[in-house]
Protein backbone atom coordinates (compact mmCIF):
# COMPACT_ATOMS: atom_id res chain seq x y z
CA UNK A 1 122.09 97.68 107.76
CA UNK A 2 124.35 99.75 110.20
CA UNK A 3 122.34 102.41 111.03
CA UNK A 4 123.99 105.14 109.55
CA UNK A 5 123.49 107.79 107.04
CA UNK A 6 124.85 106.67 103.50
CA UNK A 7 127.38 109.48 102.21
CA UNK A 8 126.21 110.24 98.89
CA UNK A 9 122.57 111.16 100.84
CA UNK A 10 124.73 113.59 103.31
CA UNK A 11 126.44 115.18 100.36
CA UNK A 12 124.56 114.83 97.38
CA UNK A 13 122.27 118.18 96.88
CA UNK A 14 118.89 116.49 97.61
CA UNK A 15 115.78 116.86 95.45
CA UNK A 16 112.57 118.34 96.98
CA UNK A 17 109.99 115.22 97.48
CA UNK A 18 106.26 115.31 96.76
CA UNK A 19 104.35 112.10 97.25
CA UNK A 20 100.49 112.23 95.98
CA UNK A 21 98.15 109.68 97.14
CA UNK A 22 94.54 109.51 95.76
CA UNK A 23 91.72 107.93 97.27
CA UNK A 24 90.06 105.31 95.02
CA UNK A 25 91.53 105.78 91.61
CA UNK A 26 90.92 103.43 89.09
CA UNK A 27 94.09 102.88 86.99
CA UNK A 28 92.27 102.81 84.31
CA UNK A 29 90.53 106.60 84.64
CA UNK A 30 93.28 108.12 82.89
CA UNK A 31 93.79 109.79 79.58
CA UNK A 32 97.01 108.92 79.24
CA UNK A 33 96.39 105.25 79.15
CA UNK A 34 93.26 105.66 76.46
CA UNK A 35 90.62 105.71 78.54
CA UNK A 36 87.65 106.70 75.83
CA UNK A 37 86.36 108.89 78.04
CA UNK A 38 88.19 110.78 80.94
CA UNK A 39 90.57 113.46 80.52
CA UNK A 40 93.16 113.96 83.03
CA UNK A 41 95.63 116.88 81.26
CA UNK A 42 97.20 117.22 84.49
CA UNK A 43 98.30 113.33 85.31
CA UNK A 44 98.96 113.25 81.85
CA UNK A 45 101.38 116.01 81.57
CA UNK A 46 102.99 114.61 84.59
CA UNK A 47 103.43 111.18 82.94
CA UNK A 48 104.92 113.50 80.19
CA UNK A 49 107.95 114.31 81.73
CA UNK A 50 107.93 110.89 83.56
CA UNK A 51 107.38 107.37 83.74
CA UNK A 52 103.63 106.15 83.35
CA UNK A 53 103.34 102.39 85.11
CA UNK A 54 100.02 101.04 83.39
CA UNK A 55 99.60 97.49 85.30
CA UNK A 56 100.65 98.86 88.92
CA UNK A 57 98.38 97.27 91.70
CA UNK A 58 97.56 98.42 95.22
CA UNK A 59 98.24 95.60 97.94
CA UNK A 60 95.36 95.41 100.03
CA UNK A 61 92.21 96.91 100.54
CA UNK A 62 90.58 99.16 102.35
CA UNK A 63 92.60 102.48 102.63
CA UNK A 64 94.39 101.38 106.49
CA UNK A 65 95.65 97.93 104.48
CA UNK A 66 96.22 99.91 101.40
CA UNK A 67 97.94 102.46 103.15
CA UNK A 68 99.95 99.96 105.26
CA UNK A 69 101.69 98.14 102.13
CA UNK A 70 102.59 101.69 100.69
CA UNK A 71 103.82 103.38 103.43
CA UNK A 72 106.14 100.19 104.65
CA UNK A 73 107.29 98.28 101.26
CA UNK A 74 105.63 95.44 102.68
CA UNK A 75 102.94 93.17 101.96
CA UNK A 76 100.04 92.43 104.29
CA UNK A 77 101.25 89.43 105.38
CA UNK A 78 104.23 91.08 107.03
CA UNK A 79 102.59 94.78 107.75
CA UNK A 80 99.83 92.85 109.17
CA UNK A 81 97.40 95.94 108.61
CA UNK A 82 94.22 93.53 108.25
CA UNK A 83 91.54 96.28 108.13
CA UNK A 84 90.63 100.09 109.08
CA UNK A 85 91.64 99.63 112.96
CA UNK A 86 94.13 97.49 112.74
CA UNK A 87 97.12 98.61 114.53
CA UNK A 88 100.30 99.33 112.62
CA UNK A 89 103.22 97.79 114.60
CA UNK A 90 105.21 100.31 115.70
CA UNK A 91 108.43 98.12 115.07
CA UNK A 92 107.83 98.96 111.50
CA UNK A 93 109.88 101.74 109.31
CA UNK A 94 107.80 103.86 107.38
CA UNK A 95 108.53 105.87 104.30
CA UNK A 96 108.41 109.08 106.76
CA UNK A 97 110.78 107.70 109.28
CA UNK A 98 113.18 106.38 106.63
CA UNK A 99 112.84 110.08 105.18
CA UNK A 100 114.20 111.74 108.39
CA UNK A 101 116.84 109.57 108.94
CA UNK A 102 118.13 111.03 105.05
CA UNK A 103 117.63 115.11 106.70
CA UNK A 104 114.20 115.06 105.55
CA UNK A 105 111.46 117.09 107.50
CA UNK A 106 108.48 114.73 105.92
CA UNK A 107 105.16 116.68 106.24
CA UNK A 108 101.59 115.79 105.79
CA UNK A 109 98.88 117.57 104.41
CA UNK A 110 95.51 115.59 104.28
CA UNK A 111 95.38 112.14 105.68
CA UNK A 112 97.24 108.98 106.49
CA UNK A 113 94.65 106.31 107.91
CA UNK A 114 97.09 104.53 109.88
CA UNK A 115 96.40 102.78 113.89
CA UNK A 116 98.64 103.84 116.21
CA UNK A 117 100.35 100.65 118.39
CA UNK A 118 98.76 100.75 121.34
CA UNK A 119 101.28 98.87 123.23
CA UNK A 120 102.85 102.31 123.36
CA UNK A 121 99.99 104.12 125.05
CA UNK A 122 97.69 104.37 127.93
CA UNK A 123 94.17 102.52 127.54
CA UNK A 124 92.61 105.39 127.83
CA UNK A 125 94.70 107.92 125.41
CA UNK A 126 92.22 109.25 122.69
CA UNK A 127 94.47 108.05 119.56
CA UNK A 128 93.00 104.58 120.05
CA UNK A 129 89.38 105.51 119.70
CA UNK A 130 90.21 105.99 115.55
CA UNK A 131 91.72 104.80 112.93
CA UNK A 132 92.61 108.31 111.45
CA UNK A 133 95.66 108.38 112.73
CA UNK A 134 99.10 109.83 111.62
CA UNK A 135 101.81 107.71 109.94
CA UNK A 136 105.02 107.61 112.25
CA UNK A 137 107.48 110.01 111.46
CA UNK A 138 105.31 112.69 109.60
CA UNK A 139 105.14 116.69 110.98
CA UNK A 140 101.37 117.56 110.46
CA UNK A 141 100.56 120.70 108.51
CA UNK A 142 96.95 119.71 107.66
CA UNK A 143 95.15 116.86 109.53
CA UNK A 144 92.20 116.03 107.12
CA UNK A 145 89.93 113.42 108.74
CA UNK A 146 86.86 111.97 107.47
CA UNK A 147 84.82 114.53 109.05
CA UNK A 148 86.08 117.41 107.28
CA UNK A 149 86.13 119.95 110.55
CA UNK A 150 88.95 121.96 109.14
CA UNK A 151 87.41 121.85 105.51
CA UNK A 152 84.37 122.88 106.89
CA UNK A 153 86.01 126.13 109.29
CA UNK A 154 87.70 126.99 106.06
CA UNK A 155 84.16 127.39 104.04
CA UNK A 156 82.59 128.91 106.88
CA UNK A 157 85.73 131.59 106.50
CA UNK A 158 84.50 131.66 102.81
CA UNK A 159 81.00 133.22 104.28
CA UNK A 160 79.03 130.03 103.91
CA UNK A 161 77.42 129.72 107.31
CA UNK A 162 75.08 126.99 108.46
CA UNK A 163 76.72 123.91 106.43
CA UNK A 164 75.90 120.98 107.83
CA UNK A 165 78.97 118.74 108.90
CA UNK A 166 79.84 115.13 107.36
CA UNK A 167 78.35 113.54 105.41
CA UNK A 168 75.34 115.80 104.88
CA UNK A 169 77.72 118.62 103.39
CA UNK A 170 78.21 116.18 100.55
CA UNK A 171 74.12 115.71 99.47
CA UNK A 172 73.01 117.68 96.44
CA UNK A 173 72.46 121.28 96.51
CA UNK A 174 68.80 121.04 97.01
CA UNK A 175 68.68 118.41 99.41
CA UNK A 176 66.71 116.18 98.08
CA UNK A 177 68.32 112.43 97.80
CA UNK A 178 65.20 109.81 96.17
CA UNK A 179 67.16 109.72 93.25
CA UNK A 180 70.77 109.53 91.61
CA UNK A 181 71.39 112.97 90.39
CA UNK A 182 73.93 114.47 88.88
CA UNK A 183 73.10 118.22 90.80
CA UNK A 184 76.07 119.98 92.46
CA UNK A 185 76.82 120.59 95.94
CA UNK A 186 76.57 123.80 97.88
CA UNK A 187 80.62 124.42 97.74
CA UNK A 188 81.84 125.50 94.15
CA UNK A 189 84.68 124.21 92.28
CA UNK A 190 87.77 126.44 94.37
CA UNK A 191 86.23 124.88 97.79
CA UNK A 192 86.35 121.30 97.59
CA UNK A 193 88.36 118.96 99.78
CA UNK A 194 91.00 118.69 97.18
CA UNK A 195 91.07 122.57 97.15
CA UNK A 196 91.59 123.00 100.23
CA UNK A 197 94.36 120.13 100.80
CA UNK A 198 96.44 121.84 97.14
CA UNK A 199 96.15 125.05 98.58
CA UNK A 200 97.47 124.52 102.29
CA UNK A 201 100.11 122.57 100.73
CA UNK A 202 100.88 125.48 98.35
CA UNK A 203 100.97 128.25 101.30
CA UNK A 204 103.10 125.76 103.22
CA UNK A 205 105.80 125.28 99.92
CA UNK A 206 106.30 128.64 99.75
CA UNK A 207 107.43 129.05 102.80
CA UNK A 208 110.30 126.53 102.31
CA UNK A 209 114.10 127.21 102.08
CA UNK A 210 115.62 124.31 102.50
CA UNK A 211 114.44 120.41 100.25
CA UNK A 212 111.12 119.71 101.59
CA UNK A 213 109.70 116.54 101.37
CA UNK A 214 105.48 116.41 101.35
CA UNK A 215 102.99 113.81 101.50
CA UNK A 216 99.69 115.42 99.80
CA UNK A 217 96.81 113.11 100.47
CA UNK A 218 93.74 114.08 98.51
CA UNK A 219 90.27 111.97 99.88
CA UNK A 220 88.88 112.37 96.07
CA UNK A 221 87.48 110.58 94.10
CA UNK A 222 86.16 108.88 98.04
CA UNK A 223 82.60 108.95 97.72
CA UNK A 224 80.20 110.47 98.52
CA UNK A 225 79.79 110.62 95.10
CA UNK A 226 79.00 114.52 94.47
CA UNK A 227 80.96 116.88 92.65
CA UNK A 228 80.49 120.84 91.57
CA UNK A 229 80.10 122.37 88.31
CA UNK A 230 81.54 122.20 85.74
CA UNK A 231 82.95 118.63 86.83
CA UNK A 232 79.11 116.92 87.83
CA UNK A 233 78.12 117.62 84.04
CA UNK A 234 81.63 117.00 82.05
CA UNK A 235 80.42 113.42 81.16
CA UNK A 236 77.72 112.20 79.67
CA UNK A 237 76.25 108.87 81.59
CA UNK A 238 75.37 107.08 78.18
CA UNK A 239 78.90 107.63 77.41
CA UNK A 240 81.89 104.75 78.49
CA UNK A 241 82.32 101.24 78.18
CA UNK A 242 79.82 98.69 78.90
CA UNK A 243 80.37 97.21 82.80
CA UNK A 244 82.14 93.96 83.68
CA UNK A 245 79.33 91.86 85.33
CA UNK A 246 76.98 88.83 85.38
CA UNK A 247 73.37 89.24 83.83
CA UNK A 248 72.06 89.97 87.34
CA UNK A 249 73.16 90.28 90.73
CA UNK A 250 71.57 87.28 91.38
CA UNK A 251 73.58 85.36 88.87
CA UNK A 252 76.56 87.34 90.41
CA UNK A 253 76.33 86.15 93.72
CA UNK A 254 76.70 82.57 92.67
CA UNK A 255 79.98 82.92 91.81
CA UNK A 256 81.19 82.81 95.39
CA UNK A 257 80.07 82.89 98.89
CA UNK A 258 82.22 85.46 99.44
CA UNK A 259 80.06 87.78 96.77
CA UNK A 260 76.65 86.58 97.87
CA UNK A 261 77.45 87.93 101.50
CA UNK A 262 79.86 91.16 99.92
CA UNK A 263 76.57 91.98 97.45
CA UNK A 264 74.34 91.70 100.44
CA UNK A 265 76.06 94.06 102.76
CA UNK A 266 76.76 96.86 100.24
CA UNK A 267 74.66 100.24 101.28
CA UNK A 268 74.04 102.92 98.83
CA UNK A 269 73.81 105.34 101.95
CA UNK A 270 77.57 104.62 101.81
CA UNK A 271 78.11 106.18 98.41
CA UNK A 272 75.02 108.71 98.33
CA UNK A 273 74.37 110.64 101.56
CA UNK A 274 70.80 109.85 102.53
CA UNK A 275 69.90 106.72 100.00
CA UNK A 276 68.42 103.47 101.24
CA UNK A 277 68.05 99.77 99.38
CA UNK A 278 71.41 97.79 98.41
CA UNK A 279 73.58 98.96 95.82
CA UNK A 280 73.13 96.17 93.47
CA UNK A 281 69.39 97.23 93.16
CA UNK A 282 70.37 100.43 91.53
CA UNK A 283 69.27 100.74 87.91
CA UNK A 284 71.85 100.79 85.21
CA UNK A 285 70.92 104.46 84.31
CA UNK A 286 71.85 105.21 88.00
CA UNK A 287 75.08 103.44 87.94
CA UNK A 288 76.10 105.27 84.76
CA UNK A 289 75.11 108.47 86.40
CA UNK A 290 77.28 107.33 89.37
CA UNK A 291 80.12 106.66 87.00
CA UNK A 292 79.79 109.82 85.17
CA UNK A 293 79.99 112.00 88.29
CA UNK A 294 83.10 109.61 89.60
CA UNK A 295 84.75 110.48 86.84
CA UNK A 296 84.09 114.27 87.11
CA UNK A 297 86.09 113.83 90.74
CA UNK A 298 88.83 111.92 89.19
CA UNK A 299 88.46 115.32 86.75
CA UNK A 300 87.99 117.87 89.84
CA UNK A 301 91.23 116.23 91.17
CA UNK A 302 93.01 116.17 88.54
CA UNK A 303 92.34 120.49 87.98
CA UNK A 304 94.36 120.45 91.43
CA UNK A 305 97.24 118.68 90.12
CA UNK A 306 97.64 121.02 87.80
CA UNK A 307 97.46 123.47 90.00
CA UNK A 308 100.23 122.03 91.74
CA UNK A 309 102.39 121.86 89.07
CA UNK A 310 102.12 125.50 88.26
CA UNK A 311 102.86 126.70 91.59
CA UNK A 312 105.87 124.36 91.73
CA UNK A 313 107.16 125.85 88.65
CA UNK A 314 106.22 129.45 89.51
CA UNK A 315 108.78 129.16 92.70
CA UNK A 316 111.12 127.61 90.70
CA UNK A 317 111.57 123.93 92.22
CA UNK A 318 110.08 122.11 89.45
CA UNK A 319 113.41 120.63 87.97
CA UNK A 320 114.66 119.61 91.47
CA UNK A 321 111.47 118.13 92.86
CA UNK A 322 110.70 114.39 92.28
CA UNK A 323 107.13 113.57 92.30
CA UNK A 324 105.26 110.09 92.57
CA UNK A 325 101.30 109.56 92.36
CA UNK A 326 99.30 106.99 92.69
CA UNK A 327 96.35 105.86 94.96
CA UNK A 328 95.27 103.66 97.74
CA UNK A 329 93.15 101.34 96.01
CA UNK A 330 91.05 101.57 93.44
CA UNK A 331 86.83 101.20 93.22
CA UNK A 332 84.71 98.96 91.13
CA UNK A 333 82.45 101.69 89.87
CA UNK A 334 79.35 99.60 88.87
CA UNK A 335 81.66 96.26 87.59
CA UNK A 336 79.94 93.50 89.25
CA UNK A 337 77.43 95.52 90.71
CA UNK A 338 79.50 96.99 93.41
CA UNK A 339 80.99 99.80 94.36
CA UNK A 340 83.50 100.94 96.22
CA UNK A 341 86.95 98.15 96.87
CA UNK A 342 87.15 94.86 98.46
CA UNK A 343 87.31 91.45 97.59
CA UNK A 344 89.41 89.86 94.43
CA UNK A 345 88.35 92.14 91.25
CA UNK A 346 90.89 93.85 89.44
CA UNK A 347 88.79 97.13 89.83
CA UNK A 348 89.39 97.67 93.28
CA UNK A 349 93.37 97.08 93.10
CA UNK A 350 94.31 98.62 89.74
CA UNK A 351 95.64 102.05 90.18
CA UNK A 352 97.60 105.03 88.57
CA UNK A 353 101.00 105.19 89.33
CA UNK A 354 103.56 107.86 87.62
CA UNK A 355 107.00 108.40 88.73
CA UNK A 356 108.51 111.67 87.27
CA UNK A 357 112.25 112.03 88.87
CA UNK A 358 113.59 115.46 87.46
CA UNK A 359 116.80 113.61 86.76
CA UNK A 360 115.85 111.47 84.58
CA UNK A 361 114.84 113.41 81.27
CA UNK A 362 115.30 110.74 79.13
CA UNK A 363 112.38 108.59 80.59
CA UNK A 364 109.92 111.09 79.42
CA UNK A 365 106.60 109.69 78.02
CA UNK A 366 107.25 105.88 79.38
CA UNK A 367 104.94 103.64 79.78
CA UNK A 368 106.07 100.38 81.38
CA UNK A 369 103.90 97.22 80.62
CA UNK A 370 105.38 95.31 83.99
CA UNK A 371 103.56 94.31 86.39
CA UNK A 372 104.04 96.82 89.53
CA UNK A 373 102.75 96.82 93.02
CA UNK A 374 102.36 99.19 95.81
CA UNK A 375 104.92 97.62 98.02
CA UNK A 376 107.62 99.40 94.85
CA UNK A 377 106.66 102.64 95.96
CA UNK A 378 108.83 102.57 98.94
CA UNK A 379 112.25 101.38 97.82
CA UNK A 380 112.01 103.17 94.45
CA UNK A 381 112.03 106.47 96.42
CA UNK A 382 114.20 105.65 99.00
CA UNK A 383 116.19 104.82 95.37
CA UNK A 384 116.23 107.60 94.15
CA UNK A 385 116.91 109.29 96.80
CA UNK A 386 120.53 107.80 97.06
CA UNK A 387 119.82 105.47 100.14
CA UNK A 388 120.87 101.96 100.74
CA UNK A 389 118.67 99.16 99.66
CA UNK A 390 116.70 97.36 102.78
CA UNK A 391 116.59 93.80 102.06
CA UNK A 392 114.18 92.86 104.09
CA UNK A 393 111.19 94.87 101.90
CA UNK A 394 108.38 93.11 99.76
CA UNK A 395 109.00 95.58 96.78
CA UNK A 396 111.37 96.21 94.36
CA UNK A 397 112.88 99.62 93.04
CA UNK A 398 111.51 100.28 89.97
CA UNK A 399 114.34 102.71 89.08
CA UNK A 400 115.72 100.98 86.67
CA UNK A 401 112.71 101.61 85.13
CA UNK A 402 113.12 104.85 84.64
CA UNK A 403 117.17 104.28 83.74
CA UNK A 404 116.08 101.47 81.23
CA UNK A 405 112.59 101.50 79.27
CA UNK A 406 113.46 97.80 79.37
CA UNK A 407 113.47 97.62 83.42
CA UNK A 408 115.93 94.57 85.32
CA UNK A 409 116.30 91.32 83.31
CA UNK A 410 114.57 89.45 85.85
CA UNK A 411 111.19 91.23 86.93
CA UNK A 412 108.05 89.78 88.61
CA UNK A 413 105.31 88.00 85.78
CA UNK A 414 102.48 88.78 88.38
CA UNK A 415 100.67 90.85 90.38
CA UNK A 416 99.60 90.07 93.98
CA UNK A 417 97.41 91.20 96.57
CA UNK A 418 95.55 90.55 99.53
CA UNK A 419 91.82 91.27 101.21
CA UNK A 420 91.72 90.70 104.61
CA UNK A 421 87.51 90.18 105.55
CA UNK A 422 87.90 89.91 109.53
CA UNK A 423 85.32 91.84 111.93
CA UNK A 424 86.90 91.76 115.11
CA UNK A 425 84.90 94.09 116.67
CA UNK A 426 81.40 92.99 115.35
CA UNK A 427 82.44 89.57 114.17
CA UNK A 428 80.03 90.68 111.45
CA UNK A 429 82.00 88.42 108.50
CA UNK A 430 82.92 85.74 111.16
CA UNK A 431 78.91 84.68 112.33
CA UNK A 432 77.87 84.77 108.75
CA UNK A 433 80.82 82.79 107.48
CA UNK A 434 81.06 80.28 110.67
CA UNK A 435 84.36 81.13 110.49
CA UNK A 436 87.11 82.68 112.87
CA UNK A 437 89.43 86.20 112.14
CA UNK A 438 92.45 84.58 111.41
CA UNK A 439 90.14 82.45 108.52
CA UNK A 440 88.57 85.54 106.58
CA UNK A 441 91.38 86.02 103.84
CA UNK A 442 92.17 85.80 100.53
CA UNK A 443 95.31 86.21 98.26
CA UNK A 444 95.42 86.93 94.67
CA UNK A 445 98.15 85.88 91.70
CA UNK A 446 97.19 87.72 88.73
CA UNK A 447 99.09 87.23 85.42
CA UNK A 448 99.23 87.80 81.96
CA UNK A 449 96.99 85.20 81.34
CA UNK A 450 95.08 83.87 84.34
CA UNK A 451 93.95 84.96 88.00
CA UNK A 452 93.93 83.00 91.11
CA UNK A 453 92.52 83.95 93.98
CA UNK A 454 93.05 81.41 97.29
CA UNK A 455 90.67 81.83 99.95
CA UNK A 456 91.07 80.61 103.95
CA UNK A 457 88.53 79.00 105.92
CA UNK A 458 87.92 76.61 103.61
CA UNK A 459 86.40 78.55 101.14
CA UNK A 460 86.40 77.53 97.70
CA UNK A 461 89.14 78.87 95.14
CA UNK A 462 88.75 80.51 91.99
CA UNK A 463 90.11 81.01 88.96
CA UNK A 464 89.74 83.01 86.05
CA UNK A 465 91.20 82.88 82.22
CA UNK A 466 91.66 86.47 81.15
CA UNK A 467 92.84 85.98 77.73
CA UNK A 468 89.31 84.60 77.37
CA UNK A 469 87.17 86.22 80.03
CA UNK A 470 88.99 89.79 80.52
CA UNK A 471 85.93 90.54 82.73
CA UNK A 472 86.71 87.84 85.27
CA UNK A 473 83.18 86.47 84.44
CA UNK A 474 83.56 82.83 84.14
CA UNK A 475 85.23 80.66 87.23
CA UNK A 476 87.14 78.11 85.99
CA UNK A 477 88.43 76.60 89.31
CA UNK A 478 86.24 73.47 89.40
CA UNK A 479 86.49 73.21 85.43
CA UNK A 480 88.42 69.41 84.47
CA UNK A 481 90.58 71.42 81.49
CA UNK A 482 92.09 73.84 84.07
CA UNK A 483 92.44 71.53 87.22
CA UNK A 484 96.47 71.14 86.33
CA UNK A 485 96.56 75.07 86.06
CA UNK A 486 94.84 75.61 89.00
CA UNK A 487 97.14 73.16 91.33
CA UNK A 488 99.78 75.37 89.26
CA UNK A 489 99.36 78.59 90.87
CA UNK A 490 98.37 76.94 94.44
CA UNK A 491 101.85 76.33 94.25
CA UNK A 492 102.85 79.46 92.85
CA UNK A 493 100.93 81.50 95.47
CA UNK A 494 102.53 78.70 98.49
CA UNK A 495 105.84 79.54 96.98
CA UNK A 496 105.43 83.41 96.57
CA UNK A 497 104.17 83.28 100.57
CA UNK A 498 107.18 81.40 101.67
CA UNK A 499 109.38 83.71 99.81
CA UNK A 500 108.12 87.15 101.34
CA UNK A 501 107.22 85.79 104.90
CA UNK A 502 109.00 88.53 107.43
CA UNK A 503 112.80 89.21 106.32
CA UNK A 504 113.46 91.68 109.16
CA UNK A 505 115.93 89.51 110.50
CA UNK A 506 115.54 86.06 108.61
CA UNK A 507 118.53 87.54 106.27
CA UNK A 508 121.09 88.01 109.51
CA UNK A 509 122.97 85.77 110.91
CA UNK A 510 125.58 85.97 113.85
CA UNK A 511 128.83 84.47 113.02
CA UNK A 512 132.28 84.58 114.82
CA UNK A 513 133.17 88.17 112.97
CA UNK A 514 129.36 89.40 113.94
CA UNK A 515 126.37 89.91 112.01
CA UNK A 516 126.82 88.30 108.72
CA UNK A 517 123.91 89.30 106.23
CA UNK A 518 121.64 92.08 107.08
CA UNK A 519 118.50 93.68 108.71
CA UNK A 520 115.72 95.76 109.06
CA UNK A 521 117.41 99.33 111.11
């Protein structure tokens, strides 16, 4: 890497960029991937005109760790964003500083999640005291933190006066919370979060007359689960597929220690403003209603993408903007009794991702059957975007993707991920585990046919064979017929760490004529 500007991005006419994160997608919430009951029009009409990724996986969990892998290319390991407070290392280059160093002005409306370094600050400086901070390199339009202050100025602009601030805002019209209901809040439809977020971002595009790159970064569908009409009524709760889980928590939480101590902990207060009892206790009628409003958010958010897409069209950038969504993570949404993401499960790591580059009419309609991970995001953007390759990144560009239905010759088999359990600042996971931080991890290889999931500590593996337990019901690890496979993808998962430990300047090397190789700018 020399540090300079390539020449095709200084003279190239450069696209507009627009970069949509969700919060807690599941990849499977989509209409355009035959979900039986959700309708997305918007993401669908999107994937329409580009390409549709149906087994793309978020790296990490929760939204800092998630966040971390998609913002750098890199995978937790090397990112080293363990949980929500972990500092992002500020030697890292993120897709917003990469996106000023090609003229970019990258700039954020909603949220980014990410620890600032605090080697660079003063102990006392207020930016360490969250972990709502702002990705390096982005200009801030909109600043959306979890407590919604600017949301909630905004409504009382609207003329509603005496709303009560985070997380009560979010509690059922009538106030009442005893029981799982599917009643609205006190905000309508055109005054959610998501409103809000879609129409800074559309004020701010309009104002543009030069390529703009933005990062929208929508909280929904984030619980509190709670939605307005028409969105809290669109779905029926006896509708949808049956949920992935044991016969009873009980029977759930032998599985694992890690699940026993993960069931234990979830709060419905976390997901319902104002509940009490565990979140496995819930009935299945209540978990169906809890579905059924989730997936009038994933709706509710999905009304703003359109709305995006018409005002993009209406100022006449459509065919030179390239858009990408996709989301954090994912949630589990009553699979395993659990909500919310964490852990091993396919249903907190599979997510949406669509890729629609205006250039590239021909890839219309694609759905690609490879496995994809977050870590992609990064260098397919920087891609398409006519910039050099970095070496040293954890993904791979999926442009050829959209080039070639077919994608490179040689493409990954698997899926990975990591979950990172560490309290440092309670040492909540560590007293109940016995164990220390640097032992509360796990890493995941998930296949075609099987998934492997390698704890630290000590903890016992697992294993799971999806061709005959899709649900990931049935551990296998311990099982005589699968010991072989299991010692298989121990290796494969020693292998695939060796491969991606930190390339920043492992792929240098100084020689007589200089630096042979190359490295991280």
């Amino acid at each position: 890497m020399t540090g300079k500007t390539p020449r095709a991005a200084m003279t190239a006419p450069r696209p507009n960029v627009l970069l949509i994160t969700c919060d807690q997608w599941r990849g499977d919430a989509l209409s355009a991937v035959g979900h039986p009951v959700v309708k997305t029009p918007n993401a669908d009409a999107l994937a329409a005109e580009g390409v549709l990724f149906r087994r793309h996986y978020g790296g990490a969990a929760p939204c800092s760790p998630a966040r971390a892998c998609l913002y750098t290319g890199l995978y937790q390991m090397n990112n080293r964003v363990c949980r929500n407070g972990t500092p992002l290392d500020a030697r890292h280059w993120t897709v917003a500083r990469l996106a000023r160093r090609l003229g970019y002005d990258p700039t954020l409306f909603g949220y980014t999640d990410v620890s600032p370094d605090p080697r660079a600050h003063h102990p006392a400086d207020p930016v360490l005291t969250t972990y709502e901070g702002v990705l390096p390199g982005f200009s801030v339009k909109l600043l959306l933190p979890e407590h919604h202050k600017p949301w909630l100025s905004w409504l009382k602009e609207r003329g509603h006066d005496g709303l009560p601030g985070y997380p009560d805002i979010h509690r059922p019209r009538s106030g009442e919370v005893g029981s799982v209901t599917c009643e609205p809040p006190v905000y309508g439809r055109d005054e959610t979060p998501a409103a809000f977020v879609a129409g800074e971002f559309i004020r701010w595009m309009g104002e543009q007359e030069r390529p703009w790159f933005a990062h929208v970064s929508f909280i929904s569908p984030h619980p509190p689960f709670v939605v307005p009409e028409p969105f809290n009524t669109m779905y029926d709760p006896d509708d949808g597929p049956a949920f992935a889980r044991a016969a009873n928590p009980h029977a759930e939480a032998a599985v694992h220690p890690y699940l026993a101590w993960e069931l234990d902990r979830q709060k419905r207060k976390s997901f319902l403003p104002g509940q009490v009892g565990r979140v496995s206790d819930w009935s299945e009628r209540d978990f169906r209603q809890i579905r059924a409003i989730y997936w009038g958010m994933v709706s509710e958010v999905d009304s703003q993408l359109g709305r995006i897409w018409r005002a993009i069209r209406a100022a006449g950038a459509w065919d030179d903007t390239l858009i990408v969504l996709t989301s954090d993570h994912a949630e589990m949404m009553g699979d395993h009794f659990m909500l919310g993401k964490g852990g091993f499960y396919d249903g907190s790591y599979h997510i949406p991702l669509i890729v629609r580059d205006p250039h590239a009419e021909a890839a219309g309609g694609r759905i690609v059957d490879a496995f994809t991970e977050a870590v992609d995001v990064l260098p397919t953007m920087l891609d398409l975007l006519g910039a050099p390759a970095l070496a040293h990144l954890d993904g791979r560009s999926l442009a050829p993707f959209l080039a070639d239905g077919d994608g490179p010759a040689a493409w990954r088999t698997a899926a990975h991920w990591e979950y990172d359990f560490r309290s440092v600042a309670k040492h909540a996971a560590e007293s109940h585990f016995g164990l220390g931080s640097r032992q509360l991890n796990l890493a995941v290889i998930r296949d075609e046919r099987f998934k492997y999931v390698h704890f630290g500590g000590g903890l016992p593996s697992l294993l799971f064979d999806l061709r005959d337990d899709p649900g990931e019901l049935r551990n296998v690890a311990a099982d005589d017929a699968y010991r072989s496979t299991r010692l298989d993808y121990a290796e494969q998962m020693l292998a695939w760490r060796a491969e991606h430990l930190d390339q920043s300047l492992a792929l240098a090397e100084l020689t007589e004529q200089g630096v042979a190789g190359s490295f991280a700018p």
